[in-house]
Protein backbone atom coordinates (compact mmCIF):
# COMPACT_ATOMS: atom_id res chain seq x y z
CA UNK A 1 0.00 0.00 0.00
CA UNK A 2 0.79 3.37 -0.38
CA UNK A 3 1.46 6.42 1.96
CA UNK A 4 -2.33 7.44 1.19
CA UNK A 5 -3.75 4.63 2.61
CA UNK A 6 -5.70 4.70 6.14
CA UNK A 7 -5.82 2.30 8.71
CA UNK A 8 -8.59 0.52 9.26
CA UNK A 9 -9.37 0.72 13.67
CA UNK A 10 -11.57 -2.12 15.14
CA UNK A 11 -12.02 -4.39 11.88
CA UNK A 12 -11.28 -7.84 12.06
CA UNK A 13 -9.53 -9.48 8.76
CA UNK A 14 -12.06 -12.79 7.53
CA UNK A 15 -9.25 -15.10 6.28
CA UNK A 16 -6.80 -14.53 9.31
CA UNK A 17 -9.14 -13.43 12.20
CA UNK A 18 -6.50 -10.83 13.11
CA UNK A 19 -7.83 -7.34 14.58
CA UNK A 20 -6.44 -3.82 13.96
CA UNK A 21 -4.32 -4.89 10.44
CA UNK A 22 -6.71 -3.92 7.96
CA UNK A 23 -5.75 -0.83 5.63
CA UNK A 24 -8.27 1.29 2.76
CA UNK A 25 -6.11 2.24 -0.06
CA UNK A 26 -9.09 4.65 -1.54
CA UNK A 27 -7.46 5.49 -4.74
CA UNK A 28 -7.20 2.05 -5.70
CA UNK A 29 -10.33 0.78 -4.03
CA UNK A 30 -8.37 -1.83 -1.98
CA UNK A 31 -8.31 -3.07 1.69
CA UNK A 32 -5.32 -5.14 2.22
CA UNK A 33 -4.43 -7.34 5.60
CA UNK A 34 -0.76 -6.83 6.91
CA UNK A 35 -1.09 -9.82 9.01
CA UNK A 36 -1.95 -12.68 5.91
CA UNK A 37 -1.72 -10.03 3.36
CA UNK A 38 -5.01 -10.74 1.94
CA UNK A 39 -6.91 -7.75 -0.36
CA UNK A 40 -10.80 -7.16 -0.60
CA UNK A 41 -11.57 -4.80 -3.81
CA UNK A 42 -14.28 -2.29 -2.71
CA UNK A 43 -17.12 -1.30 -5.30
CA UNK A 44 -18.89 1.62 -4.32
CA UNK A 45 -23.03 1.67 -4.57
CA UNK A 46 -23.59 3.87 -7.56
CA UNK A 47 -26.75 2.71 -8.11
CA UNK A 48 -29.51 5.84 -8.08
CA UNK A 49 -32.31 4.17 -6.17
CA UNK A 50 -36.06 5.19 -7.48
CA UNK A 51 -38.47 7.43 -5.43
């Protein structure tokens, strides 16, 4: 990850179970583990709901 990315307080990694390693890279759309060094693309909800 880069020096842009922000970590990620109180989140618990799914594959490895360890808490407080979790980083948002938000240019990239990436959250990466530093423990198991596992990475979750994030797809933001652009959908425009009806009214």
């Amino acid at each position: 990850m880069n020096g842009l990315a922000h970590f990620l307080d109180g989140l618990r990694c799914s594959v490895c179970g360890a808490l407080n390693v979790l980083w948002l890279d938000p240019l990239r759309g990436l959250v990466e583990c530093r423990e198991c060094g596992q990475t979750a693309l994030t797809i933001p909800d652009t959908a425009e709901e009806d009214s």
